[in-house]
PDB file of N, CA and C in Angstrom:
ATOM      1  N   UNK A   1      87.532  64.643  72.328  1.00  0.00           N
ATOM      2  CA  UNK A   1      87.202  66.035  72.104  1.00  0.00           C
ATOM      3  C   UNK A   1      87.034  66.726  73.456  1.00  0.00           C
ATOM      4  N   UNK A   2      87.254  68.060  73.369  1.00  0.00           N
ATOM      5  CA  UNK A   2      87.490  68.596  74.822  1.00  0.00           C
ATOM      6  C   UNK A   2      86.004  69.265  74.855  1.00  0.00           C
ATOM      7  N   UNK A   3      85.573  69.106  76.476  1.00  0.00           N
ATOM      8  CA  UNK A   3      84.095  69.302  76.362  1.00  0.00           C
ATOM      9  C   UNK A   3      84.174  70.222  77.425  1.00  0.00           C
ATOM     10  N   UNK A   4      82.940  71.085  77.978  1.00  0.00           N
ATOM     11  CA  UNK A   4      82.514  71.671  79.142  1.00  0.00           C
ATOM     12  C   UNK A   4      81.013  71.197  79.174  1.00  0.00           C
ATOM     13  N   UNK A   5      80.595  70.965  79.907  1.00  0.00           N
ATOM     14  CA  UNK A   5      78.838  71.180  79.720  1.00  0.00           C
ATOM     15  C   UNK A   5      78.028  71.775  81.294  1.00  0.00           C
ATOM     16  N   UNK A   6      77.589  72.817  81.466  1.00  0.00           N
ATOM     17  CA  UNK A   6      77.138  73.367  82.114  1.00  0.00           C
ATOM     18  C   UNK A   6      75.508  72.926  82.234  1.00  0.00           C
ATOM     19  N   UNK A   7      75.203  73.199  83.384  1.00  0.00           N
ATOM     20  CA  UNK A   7      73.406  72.292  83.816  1.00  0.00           C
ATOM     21  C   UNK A   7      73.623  73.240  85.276  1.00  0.00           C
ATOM     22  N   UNK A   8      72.056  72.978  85.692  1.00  0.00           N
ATOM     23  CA  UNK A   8      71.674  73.646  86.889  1.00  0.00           C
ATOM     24  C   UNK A   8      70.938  74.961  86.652  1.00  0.00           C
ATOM     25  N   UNK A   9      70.859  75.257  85.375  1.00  0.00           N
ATOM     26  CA  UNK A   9      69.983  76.830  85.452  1.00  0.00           C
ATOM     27  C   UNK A   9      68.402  76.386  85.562  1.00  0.00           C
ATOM     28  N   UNK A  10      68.116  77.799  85.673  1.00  0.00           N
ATOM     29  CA  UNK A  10      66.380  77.314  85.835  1.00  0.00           C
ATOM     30  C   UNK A  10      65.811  78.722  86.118  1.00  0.00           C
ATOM     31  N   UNK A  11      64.300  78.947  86.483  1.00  0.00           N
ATOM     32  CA  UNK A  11      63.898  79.677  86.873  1.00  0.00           C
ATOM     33  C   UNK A  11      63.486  80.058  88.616  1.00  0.00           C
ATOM     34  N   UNK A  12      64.203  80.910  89.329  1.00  0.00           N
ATOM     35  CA  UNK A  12      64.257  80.723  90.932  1.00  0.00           C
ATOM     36  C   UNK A  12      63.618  82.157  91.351  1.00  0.00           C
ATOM     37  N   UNK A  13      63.026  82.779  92.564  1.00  0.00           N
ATOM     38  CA  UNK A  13      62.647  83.500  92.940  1.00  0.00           C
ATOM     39  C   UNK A  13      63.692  84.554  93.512  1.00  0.00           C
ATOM     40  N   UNK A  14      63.262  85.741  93.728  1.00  0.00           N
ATOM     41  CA  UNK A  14      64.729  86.697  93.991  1.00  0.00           C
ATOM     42  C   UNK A  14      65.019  86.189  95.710  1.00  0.00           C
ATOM     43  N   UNK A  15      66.012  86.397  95.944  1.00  0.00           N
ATOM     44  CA  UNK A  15      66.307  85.235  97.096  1.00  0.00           C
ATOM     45  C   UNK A  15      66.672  84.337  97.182  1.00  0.00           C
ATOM     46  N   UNK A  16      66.474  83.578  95.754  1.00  0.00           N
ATOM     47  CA  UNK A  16      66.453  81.827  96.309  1.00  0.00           C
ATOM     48  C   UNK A  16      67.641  81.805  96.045  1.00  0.00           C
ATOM     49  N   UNK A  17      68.456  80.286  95.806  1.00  0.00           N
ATOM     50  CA  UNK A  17      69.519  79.708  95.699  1.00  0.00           C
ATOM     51  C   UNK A  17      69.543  78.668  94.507  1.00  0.00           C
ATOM     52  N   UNK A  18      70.703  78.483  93.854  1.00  0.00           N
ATOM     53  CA  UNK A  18      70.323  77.405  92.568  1.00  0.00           C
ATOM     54  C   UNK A  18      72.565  77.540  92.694  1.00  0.00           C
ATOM     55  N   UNK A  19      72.509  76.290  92.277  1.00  0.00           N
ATOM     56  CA  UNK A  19      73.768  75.528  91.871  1.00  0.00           C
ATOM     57  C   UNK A  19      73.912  75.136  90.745  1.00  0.00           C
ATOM     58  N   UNK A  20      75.112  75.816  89.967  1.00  0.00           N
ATOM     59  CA  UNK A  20      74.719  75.242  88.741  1.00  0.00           C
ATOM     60  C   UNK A  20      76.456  74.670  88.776  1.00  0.00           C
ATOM     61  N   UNK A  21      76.566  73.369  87.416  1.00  0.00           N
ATOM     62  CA  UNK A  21      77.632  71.991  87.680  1.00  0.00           C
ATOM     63  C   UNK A  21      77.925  72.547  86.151  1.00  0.00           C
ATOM     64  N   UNK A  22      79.293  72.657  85.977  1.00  0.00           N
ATOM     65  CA  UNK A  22      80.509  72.235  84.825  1.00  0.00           C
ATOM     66  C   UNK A  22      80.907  70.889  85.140  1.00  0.00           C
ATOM     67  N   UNK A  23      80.175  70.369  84.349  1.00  0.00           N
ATOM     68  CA  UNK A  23      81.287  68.581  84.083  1.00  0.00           C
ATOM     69  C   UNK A  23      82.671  68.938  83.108  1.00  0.00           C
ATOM     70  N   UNK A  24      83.219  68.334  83.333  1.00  0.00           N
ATOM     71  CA  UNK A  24      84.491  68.144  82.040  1.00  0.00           C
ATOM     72  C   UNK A  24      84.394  66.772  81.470  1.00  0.00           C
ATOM     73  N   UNK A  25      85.063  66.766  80.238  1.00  0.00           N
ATOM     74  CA  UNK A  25      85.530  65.665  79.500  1.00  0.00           C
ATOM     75  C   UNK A  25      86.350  65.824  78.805  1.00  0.00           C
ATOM     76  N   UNK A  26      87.132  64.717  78.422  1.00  0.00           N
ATOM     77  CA  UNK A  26      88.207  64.781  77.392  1.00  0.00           C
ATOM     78  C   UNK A  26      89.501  65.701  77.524  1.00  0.00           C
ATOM     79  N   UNK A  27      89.623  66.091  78.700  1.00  0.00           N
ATOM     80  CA  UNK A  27      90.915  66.613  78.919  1.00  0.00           C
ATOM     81  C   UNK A  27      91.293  66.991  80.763  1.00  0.00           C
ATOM     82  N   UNK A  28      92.627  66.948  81.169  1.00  0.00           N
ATOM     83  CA  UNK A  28      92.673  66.934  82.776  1.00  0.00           C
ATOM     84  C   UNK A  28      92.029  67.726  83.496  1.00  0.00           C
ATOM     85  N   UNK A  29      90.844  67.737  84.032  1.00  0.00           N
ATOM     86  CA  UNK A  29      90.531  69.001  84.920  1.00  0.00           C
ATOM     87  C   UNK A  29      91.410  69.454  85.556  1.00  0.00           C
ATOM     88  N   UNK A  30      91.752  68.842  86.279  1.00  0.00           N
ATOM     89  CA  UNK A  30      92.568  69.315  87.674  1.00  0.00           C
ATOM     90  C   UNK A  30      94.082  69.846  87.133  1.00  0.00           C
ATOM     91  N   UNK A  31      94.284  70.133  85.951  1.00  0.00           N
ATOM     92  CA  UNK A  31      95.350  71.137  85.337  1.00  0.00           C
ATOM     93  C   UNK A  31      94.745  72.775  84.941  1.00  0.00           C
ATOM     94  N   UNK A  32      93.538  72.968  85.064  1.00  0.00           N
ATOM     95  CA  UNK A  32      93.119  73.626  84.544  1.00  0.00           C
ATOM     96  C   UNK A  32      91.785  75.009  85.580  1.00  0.00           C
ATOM     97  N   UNK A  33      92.426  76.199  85.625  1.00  0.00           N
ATOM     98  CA  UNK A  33      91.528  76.937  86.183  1.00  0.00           C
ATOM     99  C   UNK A  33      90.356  77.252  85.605  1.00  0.00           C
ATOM    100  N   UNK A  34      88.875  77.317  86.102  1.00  0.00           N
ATOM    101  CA  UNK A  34      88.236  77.166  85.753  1.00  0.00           C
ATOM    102  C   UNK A  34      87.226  78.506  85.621  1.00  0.00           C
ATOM    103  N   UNK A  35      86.441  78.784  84.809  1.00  0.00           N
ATOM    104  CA  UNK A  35      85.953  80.750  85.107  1.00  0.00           C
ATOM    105  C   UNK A  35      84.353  80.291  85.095  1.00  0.00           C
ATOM    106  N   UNK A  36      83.596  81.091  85.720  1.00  0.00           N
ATOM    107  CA  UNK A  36      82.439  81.279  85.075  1.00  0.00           C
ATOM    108  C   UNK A  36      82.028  82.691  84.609  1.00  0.00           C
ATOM    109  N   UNK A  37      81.360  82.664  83.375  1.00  0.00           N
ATOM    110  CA  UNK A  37      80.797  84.051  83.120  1.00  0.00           C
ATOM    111  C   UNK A  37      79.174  83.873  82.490  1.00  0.00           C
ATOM    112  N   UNK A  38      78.847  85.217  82.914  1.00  0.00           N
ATOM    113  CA  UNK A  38      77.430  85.549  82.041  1.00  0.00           C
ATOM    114  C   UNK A  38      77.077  86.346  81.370  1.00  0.00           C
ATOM    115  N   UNK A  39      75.893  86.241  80.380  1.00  0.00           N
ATOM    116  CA  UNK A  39      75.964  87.498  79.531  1.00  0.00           C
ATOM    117  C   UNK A  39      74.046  87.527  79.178  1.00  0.00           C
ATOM    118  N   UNK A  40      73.500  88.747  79.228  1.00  0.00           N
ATOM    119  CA  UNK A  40      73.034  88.869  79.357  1.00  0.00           C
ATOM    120  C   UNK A  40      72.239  89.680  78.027  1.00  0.00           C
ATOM    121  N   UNK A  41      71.162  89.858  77.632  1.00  0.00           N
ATOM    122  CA  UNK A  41      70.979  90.899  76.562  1.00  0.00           C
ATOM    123  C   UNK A  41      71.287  92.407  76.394  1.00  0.00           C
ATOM    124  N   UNK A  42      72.061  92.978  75.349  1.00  0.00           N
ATOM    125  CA  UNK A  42      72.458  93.821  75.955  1.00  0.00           C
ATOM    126  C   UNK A  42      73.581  94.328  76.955  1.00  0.00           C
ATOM    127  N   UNK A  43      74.105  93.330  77.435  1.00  0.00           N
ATOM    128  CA  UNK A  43      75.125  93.367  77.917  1.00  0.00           C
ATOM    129  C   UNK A  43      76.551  92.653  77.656  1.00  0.00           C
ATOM    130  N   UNK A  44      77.898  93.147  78.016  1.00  0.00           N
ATOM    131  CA  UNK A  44      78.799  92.403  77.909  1.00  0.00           C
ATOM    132  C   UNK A  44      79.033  91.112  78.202  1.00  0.00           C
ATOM    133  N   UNK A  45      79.700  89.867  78.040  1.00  0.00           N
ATOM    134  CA  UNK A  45      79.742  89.349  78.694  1.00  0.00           C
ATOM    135  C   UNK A  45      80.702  89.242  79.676  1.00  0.00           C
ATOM    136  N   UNK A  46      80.264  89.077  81.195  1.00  0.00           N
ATOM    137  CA  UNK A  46      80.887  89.299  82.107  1.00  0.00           C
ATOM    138  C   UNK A  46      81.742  88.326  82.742  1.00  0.00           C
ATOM    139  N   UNK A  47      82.749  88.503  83.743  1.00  0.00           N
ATOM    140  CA  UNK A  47      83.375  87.426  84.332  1.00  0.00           C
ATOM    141  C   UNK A  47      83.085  87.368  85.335  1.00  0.00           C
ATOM    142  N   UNK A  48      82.278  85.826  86.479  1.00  0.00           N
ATOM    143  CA  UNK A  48      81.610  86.182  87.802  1.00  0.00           C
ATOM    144  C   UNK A  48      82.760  85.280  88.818  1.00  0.00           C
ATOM    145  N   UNK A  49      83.163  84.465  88.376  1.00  0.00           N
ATOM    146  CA  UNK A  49      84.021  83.766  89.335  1.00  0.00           C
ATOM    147  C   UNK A  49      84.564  83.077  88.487  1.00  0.00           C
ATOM    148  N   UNK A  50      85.895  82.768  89.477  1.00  0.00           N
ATOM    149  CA  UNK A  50      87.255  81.610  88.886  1.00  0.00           C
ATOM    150  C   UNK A  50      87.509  80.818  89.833  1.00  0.00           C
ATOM    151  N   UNK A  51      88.200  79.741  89.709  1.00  0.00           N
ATOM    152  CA  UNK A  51      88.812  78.857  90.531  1.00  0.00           C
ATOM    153  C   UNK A  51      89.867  78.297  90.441  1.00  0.00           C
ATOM    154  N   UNK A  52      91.090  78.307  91.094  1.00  0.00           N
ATOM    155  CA  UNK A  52      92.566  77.728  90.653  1.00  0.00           C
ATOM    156  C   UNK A  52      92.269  76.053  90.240  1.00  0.00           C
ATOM    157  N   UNK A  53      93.218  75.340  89.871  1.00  0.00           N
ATOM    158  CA  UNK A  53      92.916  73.992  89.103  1.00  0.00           C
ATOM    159  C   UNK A  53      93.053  73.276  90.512  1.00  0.00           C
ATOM    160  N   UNK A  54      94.103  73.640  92.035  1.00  0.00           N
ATOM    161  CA  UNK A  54      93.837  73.039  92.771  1.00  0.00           C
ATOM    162  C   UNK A  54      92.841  73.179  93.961  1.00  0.00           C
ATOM    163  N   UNK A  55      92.534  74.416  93.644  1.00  0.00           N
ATOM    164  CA  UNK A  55      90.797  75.117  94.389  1.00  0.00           C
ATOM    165  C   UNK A  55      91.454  76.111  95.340  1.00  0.00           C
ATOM    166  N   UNK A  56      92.416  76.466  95.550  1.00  0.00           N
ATOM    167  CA  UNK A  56      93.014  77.032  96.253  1.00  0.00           C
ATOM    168  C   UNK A  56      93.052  78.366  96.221  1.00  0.00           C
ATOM    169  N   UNK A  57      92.625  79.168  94.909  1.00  0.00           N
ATOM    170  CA  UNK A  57      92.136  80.291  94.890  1.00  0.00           C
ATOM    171  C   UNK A  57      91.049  80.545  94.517  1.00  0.00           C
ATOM    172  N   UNK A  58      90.291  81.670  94.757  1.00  0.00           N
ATOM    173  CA  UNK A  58      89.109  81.368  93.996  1.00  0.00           C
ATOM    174  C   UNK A  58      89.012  83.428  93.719  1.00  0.00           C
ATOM    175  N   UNK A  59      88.431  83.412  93.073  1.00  0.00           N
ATOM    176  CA  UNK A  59      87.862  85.184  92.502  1.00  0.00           C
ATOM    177  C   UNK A  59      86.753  85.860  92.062  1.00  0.00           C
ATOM    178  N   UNK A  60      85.990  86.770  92.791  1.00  0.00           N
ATOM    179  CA  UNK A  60      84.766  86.558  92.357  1.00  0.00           C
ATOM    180  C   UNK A  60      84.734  88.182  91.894  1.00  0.00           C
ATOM    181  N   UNK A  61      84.186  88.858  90.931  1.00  0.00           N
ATOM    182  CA  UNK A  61      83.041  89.856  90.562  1.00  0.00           C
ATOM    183  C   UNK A  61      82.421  90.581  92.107  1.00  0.00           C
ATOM    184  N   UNK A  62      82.930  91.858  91.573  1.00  0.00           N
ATOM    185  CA  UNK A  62      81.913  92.102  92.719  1.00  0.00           C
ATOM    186  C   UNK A  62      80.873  92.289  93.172  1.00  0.00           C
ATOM    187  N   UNK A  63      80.361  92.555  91.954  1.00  0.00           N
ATOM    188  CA  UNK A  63      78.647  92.241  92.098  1.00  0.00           C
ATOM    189  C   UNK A  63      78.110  91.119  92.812  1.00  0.00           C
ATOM    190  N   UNK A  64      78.711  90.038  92.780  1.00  0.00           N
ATOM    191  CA  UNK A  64      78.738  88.783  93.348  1.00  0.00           C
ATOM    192  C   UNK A  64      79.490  88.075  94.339  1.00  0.00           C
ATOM    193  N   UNK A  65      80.754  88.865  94.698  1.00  0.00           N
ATOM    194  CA  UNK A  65      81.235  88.346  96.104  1.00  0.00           C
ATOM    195  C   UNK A  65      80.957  87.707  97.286  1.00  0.00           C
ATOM    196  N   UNK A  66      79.958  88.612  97.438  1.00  0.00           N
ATOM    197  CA  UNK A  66      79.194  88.088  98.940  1.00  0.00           C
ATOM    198  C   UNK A  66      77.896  87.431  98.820  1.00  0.00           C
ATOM    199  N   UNK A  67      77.542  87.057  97.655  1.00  0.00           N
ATOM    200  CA  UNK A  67      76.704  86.048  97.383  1.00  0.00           C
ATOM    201  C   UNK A  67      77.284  84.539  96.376  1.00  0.00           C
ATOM    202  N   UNK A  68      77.806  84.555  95.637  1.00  0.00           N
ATOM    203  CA  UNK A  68      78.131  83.178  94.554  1.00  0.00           C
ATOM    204  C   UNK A  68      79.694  82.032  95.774  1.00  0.00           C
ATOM    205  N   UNK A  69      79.519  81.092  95.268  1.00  0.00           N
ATOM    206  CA  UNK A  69      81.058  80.432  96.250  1.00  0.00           C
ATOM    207  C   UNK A  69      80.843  79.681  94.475  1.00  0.00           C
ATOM    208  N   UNK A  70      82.208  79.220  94.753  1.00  0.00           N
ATOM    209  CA  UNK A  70      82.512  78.163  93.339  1.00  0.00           C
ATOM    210  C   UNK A  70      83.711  77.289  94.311  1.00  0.00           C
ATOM    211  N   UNK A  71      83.358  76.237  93.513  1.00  0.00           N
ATOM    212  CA  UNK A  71      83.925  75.122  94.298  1.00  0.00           C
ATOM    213  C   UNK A  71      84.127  73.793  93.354  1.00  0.00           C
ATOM    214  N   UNK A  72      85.244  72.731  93.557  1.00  0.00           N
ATOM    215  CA  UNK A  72      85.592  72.240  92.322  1.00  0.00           C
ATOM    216  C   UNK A  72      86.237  70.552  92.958  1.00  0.00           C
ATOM    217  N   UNK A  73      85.648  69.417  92.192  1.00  0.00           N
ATOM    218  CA  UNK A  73      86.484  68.279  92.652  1.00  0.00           C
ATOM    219  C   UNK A  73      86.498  67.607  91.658  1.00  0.00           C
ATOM    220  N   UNK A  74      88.098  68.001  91.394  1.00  0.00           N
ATOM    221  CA  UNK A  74      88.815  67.012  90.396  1.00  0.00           C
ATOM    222  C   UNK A  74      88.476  65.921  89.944  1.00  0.00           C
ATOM    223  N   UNK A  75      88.115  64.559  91.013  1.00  0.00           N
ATOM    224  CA  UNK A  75      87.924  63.718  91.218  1.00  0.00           C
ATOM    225  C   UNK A  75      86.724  63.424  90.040  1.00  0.00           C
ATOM    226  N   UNK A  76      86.002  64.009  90.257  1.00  0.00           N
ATOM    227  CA  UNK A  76      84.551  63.879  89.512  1.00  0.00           C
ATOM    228  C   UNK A  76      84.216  64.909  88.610  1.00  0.00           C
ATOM    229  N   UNK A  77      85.437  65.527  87.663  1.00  0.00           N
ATOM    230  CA  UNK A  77      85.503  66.580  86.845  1.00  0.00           C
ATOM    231  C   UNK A  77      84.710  67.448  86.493  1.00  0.00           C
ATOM    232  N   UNK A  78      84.000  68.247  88.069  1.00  0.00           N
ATOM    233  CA  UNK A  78      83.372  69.135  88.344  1.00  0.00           C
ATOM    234  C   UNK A  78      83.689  70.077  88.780  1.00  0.00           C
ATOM    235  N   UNK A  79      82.808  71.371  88.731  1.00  0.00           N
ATOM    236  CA  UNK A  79      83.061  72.872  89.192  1.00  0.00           C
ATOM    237  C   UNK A  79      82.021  72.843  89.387  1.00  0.00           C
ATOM    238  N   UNK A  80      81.639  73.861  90.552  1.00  0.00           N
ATOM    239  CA  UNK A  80      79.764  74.010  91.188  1.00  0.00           C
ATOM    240  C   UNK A  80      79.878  75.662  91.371  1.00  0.00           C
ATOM    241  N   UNK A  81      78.970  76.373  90.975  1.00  0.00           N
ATOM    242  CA  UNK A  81      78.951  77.486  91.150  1.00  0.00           C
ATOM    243  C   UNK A  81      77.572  77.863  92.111  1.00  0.00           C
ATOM    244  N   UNK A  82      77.640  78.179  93.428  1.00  0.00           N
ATOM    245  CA  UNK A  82      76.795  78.327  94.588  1.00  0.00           C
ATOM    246  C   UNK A  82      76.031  79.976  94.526  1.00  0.00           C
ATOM    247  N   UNK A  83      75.310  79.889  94.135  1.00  0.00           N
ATOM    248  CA  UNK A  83      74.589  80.980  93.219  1.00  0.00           C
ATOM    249  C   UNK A  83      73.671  81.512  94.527  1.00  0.00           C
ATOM    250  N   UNK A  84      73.314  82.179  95.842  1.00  0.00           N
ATOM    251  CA  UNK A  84      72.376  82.582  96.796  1.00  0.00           C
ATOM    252  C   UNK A  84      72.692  84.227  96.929  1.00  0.00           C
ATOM    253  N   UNK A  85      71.258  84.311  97.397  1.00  0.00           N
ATOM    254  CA  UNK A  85      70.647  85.895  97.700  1.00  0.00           C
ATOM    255  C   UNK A  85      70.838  85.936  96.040  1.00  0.00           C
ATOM    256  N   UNK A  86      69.741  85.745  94.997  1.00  0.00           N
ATOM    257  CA  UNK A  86      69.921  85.907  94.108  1.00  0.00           C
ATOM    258  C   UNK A  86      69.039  87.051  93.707  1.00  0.00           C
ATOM    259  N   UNK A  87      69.541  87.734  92.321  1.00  0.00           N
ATOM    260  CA  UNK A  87      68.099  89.017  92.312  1.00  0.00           C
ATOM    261  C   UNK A  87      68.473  89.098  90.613  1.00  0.00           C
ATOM    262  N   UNK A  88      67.117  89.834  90.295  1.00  0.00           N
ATOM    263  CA  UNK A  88      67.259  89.753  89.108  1.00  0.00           C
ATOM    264  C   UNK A  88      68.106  90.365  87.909  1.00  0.00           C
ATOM    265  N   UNK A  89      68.938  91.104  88.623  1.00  0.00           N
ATOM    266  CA  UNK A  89      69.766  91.253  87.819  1.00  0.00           C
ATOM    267  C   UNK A  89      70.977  90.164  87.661  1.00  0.00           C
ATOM    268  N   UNK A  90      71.160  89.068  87.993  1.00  0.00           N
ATOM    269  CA  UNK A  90      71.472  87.574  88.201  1.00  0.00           C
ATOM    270  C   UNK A  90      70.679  87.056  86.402  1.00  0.00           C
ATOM    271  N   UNK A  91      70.189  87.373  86.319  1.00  0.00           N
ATOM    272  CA  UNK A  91      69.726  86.565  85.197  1.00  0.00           C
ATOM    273  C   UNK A  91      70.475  86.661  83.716  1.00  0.00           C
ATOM    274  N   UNK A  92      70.776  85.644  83.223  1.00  0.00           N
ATOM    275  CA  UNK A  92      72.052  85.581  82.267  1.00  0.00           C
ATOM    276  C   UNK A  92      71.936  84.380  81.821  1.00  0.00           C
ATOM    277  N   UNK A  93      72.654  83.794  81.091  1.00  0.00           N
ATOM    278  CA  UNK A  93      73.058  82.746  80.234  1.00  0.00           C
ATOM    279  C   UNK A  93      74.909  82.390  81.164  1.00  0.00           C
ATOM    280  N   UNK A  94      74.554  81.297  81.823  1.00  0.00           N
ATOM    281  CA  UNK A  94      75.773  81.007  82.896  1.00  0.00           C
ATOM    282  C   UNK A  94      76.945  80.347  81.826  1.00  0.00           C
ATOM    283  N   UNK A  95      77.975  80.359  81.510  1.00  0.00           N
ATOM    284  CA  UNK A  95      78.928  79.402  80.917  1.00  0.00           C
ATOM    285  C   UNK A  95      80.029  79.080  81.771  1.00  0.00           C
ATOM    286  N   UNK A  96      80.535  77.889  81.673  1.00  0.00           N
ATOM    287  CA  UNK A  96      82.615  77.430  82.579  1.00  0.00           C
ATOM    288  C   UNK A  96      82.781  77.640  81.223  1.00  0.00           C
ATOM    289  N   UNK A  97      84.174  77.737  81.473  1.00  0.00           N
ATOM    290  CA  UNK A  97      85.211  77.964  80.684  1.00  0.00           C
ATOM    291  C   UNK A  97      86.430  77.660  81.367  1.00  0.00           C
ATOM    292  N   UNK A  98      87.528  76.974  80.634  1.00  0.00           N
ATOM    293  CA  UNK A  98      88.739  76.122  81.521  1.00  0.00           C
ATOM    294  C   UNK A  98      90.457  77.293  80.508  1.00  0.00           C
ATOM    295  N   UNK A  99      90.678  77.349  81.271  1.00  0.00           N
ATOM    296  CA  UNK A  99      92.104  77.878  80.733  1.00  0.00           C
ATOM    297  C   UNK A  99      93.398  77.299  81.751  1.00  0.00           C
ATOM    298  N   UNK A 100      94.732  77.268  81.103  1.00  0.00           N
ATOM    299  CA  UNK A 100      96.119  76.913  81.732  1.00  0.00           C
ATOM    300  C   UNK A 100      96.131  78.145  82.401  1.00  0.00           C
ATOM    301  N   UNK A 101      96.034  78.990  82.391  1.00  0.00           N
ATOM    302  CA  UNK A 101      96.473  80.082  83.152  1.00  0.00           C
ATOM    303  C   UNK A 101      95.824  80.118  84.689  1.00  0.00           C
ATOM    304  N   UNK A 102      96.275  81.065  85.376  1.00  0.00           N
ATOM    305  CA  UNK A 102      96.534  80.903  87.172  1.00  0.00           C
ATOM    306  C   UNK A 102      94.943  81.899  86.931  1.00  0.00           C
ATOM    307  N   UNK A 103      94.031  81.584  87.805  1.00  0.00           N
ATOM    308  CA  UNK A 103      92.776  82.287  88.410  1.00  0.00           C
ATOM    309  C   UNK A 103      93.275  83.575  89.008  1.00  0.00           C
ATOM    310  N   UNK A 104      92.793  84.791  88.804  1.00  0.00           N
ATOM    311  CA  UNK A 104      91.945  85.061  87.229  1.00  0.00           C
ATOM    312  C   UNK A 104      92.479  85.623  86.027  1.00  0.00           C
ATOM    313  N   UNK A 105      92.005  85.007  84.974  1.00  0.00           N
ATOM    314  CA  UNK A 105      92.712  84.704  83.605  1.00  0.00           C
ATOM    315  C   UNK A 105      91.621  85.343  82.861  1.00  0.00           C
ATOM    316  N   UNK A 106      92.869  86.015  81.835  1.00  0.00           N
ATOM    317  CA  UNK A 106      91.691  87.227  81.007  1.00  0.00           C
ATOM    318  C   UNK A 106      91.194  86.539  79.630  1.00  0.00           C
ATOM    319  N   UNK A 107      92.220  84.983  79.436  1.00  0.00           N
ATOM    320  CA  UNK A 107      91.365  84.286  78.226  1.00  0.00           C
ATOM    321  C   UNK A 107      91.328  82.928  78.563  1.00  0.00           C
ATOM    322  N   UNK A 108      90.117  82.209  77.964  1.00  0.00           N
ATOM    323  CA  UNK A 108      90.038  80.854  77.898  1.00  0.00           C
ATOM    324  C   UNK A 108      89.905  80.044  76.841  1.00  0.00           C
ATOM    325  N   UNK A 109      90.330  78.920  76.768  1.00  0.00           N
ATOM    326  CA  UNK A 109      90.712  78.028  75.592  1.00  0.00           C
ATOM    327  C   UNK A 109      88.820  77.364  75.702  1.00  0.00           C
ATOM    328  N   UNK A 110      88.535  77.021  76.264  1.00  0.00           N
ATOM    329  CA  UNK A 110      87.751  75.670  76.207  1.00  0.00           C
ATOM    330  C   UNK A 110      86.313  76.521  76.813  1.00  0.00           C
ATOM    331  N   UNK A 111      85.065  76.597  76.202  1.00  0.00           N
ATOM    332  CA  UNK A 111      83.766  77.198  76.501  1.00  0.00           C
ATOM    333  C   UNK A 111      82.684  75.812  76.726  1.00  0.00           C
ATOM    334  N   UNK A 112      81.915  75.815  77.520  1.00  0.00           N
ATOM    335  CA  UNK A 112      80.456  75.688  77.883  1.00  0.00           C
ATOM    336  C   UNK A 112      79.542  76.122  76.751  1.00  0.00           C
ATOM    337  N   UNK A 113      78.274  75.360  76.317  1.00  0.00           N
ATOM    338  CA  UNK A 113      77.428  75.682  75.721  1.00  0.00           C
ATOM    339  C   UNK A 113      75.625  76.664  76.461  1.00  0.00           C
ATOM    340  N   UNK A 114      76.737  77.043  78.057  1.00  0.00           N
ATOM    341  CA  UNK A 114      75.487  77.491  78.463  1.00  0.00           C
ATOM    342  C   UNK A 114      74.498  77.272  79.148  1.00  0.00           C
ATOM    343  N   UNK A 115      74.199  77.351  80.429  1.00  0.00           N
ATOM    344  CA  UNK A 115      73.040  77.297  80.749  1.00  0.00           C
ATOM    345  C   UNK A 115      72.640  78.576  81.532  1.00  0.00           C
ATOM    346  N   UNK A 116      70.945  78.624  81.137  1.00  0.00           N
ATOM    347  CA  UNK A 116      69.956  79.941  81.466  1.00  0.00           C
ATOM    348  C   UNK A 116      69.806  80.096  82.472  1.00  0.00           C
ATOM    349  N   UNK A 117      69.765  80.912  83.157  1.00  0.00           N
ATOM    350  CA  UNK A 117      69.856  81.328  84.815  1.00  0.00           C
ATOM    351  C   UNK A 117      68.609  82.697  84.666  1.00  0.00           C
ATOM    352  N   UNK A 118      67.484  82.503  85.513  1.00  0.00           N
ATOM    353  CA  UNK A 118      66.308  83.498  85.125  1.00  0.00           C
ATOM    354  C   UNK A 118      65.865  83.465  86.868  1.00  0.00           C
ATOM    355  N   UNK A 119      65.891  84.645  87.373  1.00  0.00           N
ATOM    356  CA  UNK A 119      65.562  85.307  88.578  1.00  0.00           C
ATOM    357  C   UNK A 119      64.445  86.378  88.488  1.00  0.00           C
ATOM    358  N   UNK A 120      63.046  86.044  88.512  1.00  0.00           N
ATOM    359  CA  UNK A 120      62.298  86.262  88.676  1.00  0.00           C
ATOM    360  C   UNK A 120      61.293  85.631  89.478  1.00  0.00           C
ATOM    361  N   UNK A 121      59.926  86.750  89.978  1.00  0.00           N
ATOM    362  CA  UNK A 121      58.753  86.332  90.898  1.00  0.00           C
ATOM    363  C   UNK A 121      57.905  86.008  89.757  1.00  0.00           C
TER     364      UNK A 121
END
């Protein structure tokens, strides 16, 4: 069965830094570009970064450009999303999501069950 599972959320101070990990299972990572998005109450859900399947591109939101990196090794059918200078409008429900298509891709086959990302003092 084709899996995502997202980990690393938590509660961090505005400023801090937190990493959050997409494992894969059950199907090739390294064929597959990888997205993260969040969604928030009230809000859409958004698209914050992508990553090509060989890491070679990457795309970020601009809200988040100059703060998030995403980064990805095949090897160990991971994606890391480098989350710093964080503030509270950062706070969301984080998901990966894997699609065939080239980074950035407006749909994805395969979802994450989520993890909470909360930026507050």
């Amino acid at each position: 069965q084709l899996q995502l599972v997202e980990s690393g959320g938590g509660l961090v101070q505005p400023g801090g830094s937190l990493r959050l990990s997409c494992v894969a299972s059950g199907f090739p990572l390294e064929d597959y570009t990888i997205g993260w998005f969040r969604q928030s109450p009230g809000k859409e859900r958004e698209g914050v970064s992508c990553i090509s399947s060989n890491g070679y591109i990457t795309n970020h939101a601009d809200s988040v450009k100059d703060r998030f990196t995403i980064s990805r090794n095949n090897a160990k059918n991971t994606v890391w999303l480098l989350m710093s200078r964080l503030m509270p409008e950062d706070s969301a429900i984080y998901y990966c999501a894997a699609t065939l298509w080239d980074c950035p891709a407006d749909e994805y086959d395969n979802w994450g069950q989520g993890t909470q990302v909360t930026v507050s003092s």
